[in-house]
PDB file of N, CA and C in Angstrom:
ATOM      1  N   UNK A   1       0.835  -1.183   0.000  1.00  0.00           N
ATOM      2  CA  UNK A   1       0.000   0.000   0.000  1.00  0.00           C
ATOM      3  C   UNK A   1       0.877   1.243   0.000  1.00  0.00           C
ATOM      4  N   UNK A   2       0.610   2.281  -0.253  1.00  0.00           N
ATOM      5  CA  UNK A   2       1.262   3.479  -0.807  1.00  0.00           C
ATOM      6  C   UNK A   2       0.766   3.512   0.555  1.00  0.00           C
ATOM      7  N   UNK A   3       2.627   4.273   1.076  1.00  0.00           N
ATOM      8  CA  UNK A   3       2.582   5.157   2.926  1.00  0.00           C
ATOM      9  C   UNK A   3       3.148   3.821   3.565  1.00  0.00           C
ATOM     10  N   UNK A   4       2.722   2.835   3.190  1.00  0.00           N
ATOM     11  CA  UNK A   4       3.515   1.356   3.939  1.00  0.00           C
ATOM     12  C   UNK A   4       4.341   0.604   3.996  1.00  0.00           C
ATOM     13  N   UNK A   5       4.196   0.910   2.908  1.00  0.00           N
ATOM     14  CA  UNK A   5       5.749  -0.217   1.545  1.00  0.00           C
ATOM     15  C   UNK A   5       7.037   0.597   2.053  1.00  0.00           C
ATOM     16  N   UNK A   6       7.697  -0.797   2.559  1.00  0.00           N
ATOM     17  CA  UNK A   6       8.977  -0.534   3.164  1.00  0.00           C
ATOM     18  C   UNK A   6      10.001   0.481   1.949  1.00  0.00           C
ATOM     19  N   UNK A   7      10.009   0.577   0.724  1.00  0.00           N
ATOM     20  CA  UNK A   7      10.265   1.365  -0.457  1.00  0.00           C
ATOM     21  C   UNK A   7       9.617   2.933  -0.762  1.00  0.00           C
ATOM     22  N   UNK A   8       8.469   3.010   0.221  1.00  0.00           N
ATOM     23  CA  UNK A   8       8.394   4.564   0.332  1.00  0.00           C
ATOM     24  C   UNK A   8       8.513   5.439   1.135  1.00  0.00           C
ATOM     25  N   UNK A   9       9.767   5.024   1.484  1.00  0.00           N
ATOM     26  CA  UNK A   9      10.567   6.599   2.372  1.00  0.00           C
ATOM     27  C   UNK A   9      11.119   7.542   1.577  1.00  0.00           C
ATOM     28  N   UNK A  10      10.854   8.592   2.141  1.00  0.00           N
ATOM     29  CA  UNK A  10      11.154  10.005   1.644  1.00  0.00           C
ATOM     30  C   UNK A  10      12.576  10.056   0.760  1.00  0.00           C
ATOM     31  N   UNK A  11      13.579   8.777   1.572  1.00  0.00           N
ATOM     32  CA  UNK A  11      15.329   9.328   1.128  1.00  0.00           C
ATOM     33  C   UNK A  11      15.506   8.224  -0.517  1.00  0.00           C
ATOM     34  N   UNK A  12      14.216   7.496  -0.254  1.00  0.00           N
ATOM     35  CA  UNK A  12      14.258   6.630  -1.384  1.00  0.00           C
ATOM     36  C   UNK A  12      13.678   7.807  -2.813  1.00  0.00           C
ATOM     37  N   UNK A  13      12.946   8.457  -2.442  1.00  0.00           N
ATOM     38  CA  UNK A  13      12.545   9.394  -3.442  1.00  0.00           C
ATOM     39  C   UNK A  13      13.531  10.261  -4.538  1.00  0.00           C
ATOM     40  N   UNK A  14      14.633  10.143  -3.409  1.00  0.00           N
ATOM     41  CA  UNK A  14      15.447  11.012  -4.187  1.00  0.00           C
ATOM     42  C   UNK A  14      16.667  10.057  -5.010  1.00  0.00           C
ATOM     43  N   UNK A  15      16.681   8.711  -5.373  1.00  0.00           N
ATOM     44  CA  UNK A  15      17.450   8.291  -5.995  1.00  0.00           C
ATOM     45  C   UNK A  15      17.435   8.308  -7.400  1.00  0.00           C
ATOM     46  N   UNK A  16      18.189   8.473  -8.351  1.00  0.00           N
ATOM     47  CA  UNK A  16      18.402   8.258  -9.306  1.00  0.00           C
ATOM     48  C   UNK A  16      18.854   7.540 -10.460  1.00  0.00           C
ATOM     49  N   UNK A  17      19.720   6.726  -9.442  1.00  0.00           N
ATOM     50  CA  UNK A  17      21.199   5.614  -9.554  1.00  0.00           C
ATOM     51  C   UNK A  17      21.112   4.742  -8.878  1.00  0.00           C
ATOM     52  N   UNK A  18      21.227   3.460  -9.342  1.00  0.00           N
ATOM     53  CA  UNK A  18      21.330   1.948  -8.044  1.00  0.00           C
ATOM     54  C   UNK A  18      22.822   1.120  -8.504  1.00  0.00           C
ATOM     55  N   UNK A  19      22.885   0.439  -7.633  1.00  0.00           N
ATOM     56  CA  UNK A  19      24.313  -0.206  -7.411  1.00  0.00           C
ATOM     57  C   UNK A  19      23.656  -1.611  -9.126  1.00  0.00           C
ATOM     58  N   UNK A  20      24.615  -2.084  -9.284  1.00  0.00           N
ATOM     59  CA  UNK A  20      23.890  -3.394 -10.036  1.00  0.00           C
ATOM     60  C   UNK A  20      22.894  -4.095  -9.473  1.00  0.00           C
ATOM     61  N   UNK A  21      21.776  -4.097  -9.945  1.00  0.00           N
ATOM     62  CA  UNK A  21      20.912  -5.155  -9.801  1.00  0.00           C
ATOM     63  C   UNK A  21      20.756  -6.234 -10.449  1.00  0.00           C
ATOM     64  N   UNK A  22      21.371  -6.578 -11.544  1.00  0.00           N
ATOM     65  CA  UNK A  22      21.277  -7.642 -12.953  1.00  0.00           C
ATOM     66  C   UNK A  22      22.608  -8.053 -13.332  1.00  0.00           C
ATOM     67  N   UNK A  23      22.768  -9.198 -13.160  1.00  0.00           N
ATOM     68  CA  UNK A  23      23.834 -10.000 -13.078  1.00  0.00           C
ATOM     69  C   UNK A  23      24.609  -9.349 -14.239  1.00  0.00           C
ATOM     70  N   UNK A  24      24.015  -8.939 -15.642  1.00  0.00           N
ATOM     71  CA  UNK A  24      25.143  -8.319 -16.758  1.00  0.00           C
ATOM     72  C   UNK A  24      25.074  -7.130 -16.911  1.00  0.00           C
ATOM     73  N   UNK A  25      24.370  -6.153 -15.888  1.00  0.00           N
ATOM     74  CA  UNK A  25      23.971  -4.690 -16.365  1.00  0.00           C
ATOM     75  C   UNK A  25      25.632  -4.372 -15.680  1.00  0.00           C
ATOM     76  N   UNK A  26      25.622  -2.865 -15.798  1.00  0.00           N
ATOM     77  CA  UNK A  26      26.785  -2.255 -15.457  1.00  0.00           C
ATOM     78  C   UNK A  26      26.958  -1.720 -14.492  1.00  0.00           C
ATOM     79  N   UNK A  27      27.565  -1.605 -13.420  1.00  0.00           N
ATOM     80  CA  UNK A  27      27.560  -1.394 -11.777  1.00  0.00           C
ATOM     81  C   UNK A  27      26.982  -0.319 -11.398  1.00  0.00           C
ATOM     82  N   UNK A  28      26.675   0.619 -12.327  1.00  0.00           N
ATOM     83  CA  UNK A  28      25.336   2.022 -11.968  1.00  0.00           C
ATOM     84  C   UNK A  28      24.712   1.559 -12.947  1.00  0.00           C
ATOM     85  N   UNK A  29      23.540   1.821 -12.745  1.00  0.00           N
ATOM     86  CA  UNK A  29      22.158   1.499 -13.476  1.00  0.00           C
ATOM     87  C   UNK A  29      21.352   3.046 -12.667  1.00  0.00           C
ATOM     88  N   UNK A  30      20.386   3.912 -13.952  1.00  0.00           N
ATOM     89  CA  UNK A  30      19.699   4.488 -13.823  1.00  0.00           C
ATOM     90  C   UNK A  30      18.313   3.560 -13.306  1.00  0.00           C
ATOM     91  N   UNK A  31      17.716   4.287 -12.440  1.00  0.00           N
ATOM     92  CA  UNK A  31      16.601   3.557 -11.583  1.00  0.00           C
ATOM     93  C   UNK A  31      15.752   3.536 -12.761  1.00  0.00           C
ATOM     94  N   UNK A  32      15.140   4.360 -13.449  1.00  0.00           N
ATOM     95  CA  UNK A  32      13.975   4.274 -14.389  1.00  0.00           C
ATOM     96  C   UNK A  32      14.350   2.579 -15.170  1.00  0.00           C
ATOM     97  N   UNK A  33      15.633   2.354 -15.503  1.00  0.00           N
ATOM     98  CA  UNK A  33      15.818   1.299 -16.235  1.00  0.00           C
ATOM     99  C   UNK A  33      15.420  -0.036 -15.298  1.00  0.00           C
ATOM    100  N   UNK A  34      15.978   0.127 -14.012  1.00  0.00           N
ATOM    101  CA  UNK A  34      15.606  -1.185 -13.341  1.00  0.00           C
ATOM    102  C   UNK A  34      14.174  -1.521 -12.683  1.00  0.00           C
ATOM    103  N   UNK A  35      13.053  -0.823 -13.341  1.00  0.00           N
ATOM    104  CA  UNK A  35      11.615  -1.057 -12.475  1.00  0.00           C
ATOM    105  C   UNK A  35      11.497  -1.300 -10.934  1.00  0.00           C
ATOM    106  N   UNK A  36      12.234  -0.200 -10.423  1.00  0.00           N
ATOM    107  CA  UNK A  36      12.330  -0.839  -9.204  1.00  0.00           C
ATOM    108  C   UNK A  36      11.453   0.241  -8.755  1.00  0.00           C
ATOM    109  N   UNK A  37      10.678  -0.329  -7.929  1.00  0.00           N
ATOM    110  CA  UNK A  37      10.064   0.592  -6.720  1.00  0.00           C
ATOM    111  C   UNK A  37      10.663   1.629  -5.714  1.00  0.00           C
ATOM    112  N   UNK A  38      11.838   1.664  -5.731  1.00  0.00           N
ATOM    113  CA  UNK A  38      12.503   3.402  -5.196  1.00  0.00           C
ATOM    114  C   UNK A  38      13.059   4.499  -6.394  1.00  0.00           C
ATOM    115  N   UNK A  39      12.156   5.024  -6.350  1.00  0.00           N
ATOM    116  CA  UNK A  39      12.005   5.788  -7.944  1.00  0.00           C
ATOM    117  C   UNK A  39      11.703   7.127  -6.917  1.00  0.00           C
ATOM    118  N   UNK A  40      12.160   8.344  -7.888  1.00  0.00           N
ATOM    119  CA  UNK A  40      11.356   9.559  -7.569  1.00  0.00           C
ATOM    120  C   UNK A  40       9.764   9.584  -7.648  1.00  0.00           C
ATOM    121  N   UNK A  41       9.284   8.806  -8.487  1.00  0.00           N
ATOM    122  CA  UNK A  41       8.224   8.612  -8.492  1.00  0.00           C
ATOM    123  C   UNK A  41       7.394   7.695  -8.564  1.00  0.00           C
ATOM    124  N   UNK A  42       6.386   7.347  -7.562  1.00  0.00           N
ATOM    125  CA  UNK A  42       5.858   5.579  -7.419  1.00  0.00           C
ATOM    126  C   UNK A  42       5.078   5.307  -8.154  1.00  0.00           C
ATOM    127  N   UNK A  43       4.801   6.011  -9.616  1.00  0.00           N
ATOM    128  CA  UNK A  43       3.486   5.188 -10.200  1.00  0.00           C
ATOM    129  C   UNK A  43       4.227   5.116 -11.063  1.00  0.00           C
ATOM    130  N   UNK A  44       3.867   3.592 -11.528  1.00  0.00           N
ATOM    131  CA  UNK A  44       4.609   2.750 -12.655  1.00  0.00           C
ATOM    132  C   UNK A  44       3.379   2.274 -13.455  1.00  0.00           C
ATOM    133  N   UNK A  45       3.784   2.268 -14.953  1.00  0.00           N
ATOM    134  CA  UNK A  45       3.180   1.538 -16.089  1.00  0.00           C
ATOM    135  C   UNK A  45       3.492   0.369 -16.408  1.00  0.00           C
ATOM    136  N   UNK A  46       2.398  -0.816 -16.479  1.00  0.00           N
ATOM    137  CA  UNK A  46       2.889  -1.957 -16.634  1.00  0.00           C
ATOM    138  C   UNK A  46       1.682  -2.577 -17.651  1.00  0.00           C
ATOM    139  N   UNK A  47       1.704  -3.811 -18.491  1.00  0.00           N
ATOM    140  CA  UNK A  47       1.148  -4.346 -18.994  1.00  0.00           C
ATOM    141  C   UNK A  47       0.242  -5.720 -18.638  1.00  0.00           C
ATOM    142  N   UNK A  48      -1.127  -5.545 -18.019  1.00  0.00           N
ATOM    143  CA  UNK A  48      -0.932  -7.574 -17.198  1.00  0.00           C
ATOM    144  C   UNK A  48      -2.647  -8.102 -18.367  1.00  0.00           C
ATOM    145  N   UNK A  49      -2.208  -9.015 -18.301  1.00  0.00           N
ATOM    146  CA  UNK A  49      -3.346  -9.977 -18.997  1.00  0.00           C
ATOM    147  C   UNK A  49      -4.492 -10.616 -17.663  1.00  0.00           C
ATOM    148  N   UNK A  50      -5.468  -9.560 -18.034  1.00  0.00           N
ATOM    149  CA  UNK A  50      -6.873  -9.935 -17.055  1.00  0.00           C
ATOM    150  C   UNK A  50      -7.446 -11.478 -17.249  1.00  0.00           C
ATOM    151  N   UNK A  51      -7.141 -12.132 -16.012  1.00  0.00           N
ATOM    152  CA  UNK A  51      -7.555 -13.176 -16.086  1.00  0.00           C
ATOM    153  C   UNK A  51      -9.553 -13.418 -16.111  1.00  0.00           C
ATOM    154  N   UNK A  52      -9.745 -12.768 -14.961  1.00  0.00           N
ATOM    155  CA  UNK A  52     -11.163 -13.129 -14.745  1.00  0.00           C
ATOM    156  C   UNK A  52     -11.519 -11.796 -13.662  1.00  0.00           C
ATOM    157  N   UNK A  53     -12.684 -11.449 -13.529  1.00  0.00           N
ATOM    158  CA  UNK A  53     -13.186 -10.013 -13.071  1.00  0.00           C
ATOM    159  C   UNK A  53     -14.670 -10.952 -12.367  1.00  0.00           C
ATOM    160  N   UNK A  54     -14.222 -10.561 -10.473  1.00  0.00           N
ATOM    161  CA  UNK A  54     -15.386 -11.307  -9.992  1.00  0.00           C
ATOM    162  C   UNK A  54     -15.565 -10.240  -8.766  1.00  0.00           C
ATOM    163  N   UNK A  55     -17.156  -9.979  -8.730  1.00  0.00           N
ATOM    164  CA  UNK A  55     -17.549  -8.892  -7.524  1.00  0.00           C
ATOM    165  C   UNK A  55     -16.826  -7.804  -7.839  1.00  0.00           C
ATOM    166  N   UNK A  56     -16.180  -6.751  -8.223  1.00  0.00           N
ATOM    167  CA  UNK A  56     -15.694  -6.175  -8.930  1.00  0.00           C
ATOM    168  C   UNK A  56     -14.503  -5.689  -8.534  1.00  0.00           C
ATOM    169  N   UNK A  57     -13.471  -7.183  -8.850  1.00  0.00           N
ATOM    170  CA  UNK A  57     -12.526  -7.245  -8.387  1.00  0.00           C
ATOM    171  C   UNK A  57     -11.970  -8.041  -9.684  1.00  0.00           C
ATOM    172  N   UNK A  58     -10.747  -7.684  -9.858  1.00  0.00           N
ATOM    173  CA  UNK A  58     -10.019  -7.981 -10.820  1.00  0.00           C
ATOM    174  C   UNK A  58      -9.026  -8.856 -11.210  1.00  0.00           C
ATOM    175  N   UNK A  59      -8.756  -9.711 -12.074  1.00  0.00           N
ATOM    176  CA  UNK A  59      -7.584 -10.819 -11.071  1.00  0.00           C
ATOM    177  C   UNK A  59      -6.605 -10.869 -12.702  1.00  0.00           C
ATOM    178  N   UNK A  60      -5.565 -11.113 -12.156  1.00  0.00           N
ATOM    179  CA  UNK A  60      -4.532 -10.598 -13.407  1.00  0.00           C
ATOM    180  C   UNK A  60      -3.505 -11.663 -13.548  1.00  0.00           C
ATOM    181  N   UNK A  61      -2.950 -11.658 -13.962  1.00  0.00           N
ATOM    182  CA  UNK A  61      -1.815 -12.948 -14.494  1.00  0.00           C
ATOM    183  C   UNK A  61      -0.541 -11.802 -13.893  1.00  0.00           C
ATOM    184  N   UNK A  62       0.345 -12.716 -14.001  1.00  0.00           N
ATOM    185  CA  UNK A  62       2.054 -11.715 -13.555  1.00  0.00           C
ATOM    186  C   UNK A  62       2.170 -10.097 -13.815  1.00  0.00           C
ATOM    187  N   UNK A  63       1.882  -9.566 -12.325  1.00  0.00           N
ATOM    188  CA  UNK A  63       2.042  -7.967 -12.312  1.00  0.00           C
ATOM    189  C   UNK A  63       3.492  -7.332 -11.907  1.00  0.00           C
ATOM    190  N   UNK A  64       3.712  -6.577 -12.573  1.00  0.00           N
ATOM    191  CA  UNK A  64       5.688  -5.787 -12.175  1.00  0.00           C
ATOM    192  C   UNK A  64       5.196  -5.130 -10.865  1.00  0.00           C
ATOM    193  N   UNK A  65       4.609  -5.396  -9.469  1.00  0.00           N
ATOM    194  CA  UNK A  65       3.814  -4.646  -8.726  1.00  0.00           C
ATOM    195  C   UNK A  65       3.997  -5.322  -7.140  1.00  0.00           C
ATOM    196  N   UNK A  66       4.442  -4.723  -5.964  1.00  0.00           N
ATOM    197  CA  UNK A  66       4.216  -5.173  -4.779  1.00  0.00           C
ATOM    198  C   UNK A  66       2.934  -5.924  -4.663  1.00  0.00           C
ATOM    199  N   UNK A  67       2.910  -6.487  -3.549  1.00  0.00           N
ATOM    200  CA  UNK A  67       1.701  -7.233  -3.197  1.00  0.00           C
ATOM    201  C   UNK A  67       1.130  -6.066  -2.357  1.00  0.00           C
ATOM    202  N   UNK A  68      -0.269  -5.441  -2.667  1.00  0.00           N
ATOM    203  CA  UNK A  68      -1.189  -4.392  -2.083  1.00  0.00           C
ATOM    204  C   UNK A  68      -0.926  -3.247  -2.767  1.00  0.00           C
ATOM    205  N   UNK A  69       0.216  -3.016  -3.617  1.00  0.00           N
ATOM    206  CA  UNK A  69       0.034  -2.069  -4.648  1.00  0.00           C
ATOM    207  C   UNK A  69      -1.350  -1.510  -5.348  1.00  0.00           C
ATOM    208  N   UNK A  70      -1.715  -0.355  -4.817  1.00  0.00           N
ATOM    209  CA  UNK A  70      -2.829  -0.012  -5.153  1.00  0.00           C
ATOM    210  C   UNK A  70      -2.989   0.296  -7.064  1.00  0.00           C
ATOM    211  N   UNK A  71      -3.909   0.224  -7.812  1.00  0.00           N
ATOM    212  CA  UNK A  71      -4.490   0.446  -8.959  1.00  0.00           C
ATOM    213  C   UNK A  71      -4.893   1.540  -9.440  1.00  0.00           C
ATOM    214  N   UNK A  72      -4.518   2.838  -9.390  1.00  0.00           N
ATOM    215  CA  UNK A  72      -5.031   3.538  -9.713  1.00  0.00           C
ATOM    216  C   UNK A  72      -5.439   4.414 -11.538  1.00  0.00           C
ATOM    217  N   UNK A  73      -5.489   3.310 -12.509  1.00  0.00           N
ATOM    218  CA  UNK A  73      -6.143   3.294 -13.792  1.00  0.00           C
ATOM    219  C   UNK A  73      -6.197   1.916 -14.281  1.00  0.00           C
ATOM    220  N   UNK A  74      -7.196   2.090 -15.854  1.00  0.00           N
ATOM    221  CA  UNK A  74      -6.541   0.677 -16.031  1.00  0.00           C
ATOM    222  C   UNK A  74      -7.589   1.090 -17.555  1.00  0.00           C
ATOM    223  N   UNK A  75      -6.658   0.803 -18.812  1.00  0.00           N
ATOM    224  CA  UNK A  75      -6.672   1.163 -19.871  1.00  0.00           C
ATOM    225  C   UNK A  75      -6.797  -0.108 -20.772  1.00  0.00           C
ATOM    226  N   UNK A  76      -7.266  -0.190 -21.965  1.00  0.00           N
ATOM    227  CA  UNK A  76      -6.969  -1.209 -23.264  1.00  0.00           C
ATOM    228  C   UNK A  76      -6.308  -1.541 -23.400  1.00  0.00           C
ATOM    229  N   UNK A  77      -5.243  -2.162 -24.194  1.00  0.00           N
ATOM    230  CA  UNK A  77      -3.868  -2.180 -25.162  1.00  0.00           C
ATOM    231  C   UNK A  77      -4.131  -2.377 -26.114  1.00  0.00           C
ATOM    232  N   UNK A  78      -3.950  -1.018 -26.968  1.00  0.00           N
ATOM    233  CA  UNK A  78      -3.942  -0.905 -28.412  1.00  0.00           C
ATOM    234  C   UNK A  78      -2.555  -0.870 -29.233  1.00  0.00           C
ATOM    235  N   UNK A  79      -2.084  -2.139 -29.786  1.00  0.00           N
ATOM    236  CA  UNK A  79      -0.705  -1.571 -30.261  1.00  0.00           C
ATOM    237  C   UNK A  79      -0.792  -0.903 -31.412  1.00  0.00           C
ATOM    238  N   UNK A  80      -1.462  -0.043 -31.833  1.00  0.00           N
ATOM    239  CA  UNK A  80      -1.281   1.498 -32.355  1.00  0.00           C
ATOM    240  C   UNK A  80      -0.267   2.171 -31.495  1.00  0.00           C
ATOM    241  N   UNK A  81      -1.007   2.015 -29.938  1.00  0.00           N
ATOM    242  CA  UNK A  81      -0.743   3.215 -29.198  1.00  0.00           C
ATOM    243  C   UNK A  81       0.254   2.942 -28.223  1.00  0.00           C
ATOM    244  N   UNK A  82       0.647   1.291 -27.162  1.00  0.00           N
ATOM    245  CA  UNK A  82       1.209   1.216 -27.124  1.00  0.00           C
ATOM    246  C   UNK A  82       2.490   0.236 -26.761  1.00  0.00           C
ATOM    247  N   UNK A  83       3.098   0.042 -28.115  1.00  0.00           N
ATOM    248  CA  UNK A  83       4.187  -0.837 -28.560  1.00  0.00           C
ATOM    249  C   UNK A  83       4.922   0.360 -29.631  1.00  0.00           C
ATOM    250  N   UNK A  84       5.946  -0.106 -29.774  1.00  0.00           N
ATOM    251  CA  UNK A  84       7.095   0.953 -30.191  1.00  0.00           C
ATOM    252  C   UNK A  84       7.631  -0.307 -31.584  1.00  0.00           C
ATOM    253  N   UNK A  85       8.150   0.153 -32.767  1.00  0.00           N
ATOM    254  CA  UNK A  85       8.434  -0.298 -33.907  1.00  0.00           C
ATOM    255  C   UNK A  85       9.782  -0.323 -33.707  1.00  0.00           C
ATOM    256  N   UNK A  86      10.426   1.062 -33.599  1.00  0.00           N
ATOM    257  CA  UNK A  86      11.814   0.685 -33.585  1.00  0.00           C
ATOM    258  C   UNK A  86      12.507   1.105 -32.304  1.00  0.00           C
ATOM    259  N   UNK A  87      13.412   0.061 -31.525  1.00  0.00           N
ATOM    260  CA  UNK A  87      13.379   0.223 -30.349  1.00  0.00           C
ATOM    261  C   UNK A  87      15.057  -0.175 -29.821  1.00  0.00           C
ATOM    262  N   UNK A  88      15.687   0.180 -28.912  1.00  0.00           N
ATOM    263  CA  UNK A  88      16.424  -0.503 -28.726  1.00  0.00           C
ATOM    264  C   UNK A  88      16.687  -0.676 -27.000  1.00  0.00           C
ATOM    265  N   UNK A  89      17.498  -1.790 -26.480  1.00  0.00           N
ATOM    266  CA  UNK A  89      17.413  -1.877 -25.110  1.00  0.00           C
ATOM    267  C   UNK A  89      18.903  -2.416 -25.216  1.00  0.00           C
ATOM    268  N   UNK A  90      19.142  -2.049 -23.829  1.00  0.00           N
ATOM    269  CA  UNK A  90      20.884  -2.263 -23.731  1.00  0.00           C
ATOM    270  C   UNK A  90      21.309  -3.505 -23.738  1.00  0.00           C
ATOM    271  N   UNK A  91      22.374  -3.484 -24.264  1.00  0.00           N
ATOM    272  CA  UNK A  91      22.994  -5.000 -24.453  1.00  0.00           C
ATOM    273  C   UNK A  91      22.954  -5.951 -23.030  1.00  0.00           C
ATOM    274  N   UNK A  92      23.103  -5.009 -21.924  1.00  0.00           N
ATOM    275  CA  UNK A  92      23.003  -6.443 -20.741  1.00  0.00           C
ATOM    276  C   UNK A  92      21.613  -6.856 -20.567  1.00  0.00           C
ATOM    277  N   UNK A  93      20.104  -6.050 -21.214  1.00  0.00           N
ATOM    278  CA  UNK A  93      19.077  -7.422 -21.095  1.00  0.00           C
ATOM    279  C   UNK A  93      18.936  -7.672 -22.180  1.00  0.00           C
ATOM    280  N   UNK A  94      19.570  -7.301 -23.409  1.00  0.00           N
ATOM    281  CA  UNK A  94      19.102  -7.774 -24.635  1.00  0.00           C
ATOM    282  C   UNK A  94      18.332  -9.223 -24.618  1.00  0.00           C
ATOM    283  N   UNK A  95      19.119 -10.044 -24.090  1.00  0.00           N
ATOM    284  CA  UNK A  95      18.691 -11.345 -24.008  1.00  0.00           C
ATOM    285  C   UNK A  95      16.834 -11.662 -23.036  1.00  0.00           C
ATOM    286  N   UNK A  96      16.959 -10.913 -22.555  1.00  0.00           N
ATOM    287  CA  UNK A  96      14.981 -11.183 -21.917  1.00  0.00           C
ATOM    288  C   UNK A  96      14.453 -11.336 -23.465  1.00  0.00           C
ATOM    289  N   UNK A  97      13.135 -11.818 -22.346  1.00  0.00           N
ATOM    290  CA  UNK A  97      12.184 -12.028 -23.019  1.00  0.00           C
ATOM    291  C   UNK A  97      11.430 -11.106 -23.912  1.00  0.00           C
ATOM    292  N   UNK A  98      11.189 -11.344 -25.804  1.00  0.00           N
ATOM    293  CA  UNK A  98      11.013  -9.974 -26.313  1.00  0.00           C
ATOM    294  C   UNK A  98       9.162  -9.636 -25.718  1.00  0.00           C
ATOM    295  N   UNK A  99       8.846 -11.074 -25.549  1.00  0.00           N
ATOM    296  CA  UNK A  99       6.885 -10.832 -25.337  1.00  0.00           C
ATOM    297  C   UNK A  99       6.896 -11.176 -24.389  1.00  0.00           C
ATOM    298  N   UNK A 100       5.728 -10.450 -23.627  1.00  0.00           N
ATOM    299  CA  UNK A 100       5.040 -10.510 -22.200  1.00  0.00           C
ATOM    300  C   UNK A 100       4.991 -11.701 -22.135  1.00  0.00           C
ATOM    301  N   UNK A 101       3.915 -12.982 -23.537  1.00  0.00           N
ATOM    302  CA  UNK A 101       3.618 -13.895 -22.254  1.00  0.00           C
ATOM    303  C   UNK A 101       4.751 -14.621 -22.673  1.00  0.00           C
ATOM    304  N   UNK A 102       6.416 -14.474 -23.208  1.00  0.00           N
ATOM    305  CA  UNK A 102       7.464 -15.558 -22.747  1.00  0.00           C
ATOM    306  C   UNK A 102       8.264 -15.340 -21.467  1.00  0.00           C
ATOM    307  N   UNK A 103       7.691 -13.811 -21.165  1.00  0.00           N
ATOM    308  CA  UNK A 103       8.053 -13.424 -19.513  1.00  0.00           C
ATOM    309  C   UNK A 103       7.912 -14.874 -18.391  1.00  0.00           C
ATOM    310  N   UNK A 104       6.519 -15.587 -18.375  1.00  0.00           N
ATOM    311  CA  UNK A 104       6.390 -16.856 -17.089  1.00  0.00           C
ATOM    312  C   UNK A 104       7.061 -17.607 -17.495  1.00  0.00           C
ATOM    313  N   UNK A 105       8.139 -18.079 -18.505  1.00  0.00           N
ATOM    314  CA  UNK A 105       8.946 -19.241 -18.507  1.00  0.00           C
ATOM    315  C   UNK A 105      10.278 -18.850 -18.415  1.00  0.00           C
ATOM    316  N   UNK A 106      10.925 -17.532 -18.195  1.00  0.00           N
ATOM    317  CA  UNK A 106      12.021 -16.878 -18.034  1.00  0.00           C
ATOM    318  C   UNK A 106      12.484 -16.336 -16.857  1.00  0.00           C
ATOM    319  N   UNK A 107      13.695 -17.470 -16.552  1.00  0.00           N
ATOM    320  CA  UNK A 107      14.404 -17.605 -15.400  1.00  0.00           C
ATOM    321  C   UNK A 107      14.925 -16.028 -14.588  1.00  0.00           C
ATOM    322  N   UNK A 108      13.938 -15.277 -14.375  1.00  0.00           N
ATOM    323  CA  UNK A 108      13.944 -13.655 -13.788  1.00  0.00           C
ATOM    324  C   UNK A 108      14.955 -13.782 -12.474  1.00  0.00           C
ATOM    325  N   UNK A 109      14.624 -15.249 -11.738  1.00  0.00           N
ATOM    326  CA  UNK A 109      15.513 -14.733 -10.304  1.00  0.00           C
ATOM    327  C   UNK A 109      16.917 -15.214 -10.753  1.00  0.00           C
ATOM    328  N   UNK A 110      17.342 -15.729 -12.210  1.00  0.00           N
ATOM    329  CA  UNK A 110      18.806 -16.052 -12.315  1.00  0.00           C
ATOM    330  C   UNK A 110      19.390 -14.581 -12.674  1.00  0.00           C
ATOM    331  N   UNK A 111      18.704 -13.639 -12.968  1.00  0.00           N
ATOM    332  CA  UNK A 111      19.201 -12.378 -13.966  1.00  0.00           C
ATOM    333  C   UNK A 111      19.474 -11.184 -12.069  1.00  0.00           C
ATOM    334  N   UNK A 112      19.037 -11.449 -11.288  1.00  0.00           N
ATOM    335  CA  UNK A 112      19.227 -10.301 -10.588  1.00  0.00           C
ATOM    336  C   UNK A 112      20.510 -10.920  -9.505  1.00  0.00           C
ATOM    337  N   UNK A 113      21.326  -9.675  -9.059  1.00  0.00           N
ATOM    338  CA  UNK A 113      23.167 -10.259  -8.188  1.00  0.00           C
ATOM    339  C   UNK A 113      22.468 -10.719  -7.189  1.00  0.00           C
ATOM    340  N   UNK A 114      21.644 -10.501  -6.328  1.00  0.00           N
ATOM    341  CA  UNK A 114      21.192 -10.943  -5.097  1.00  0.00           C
ATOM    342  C   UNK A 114      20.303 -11.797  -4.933  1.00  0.00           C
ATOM    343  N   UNK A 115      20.422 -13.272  -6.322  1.00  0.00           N
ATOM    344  CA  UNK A 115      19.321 -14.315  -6.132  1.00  0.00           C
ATOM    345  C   UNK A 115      20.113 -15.742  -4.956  1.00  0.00           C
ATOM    346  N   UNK A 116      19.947 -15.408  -3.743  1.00  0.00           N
ATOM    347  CA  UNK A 116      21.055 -16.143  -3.085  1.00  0.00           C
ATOM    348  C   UNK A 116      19.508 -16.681  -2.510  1.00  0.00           C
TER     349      UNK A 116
END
């Protein structure tokens, strides 16, 4: 929950830069690149495939999102509007997954330094 999450203290707000988080990235990493939840700013865009909608509650397949992370929109996906044609991403994740759903079969906790 936003105010609870051990990730929203004030001194976390002001980062910009994180130590490596990804076994091949480069020992500073800009925060926007690593989706991490100590960002200057806590609302993040993410993509999830709605499983089933019961009592009007929503249930989703794999979210980039704390557990109690509150919801505050929730839009279509039109790839008109948004997927990108020509794109590039840095050589240390080149290797992920290029589509969402080959994201659940891709070994995520081998890619970060602190999967102990």
């Amino acid at each position: 929950m936003v105010g609870s999450s051990l990730t929203d203290e004030e001194d976390y707000r002001g980062r910009l830069e994180c130590e490596k988080p990804y076994r091949d990235a480069p020992e500073k990493v800009g925060i926007f690149a690593t989706r991490s939840p100590i960002r200057p700013n806590p609302i993040l865009l993410t993509v999830v495939n709605i499983i089933t909608i019961v009592n009007e509650r929503i249930y989703v397949a794999f979210i980039d999102a704390e557990e109690g992370t509150p919801v505050i929109d929730i839009k279509p996906y039109h790839p008109a509007t948004d997927r990108v044609k020509d794109l590039e991403v840095p050589k240390w994740c080149s290797h992920w997954p290029k589509w969402y759903e080959d994201s659940a079969d891709f070994d995520w906790q081998a890619e970060f330094t602190n999967n102990q």
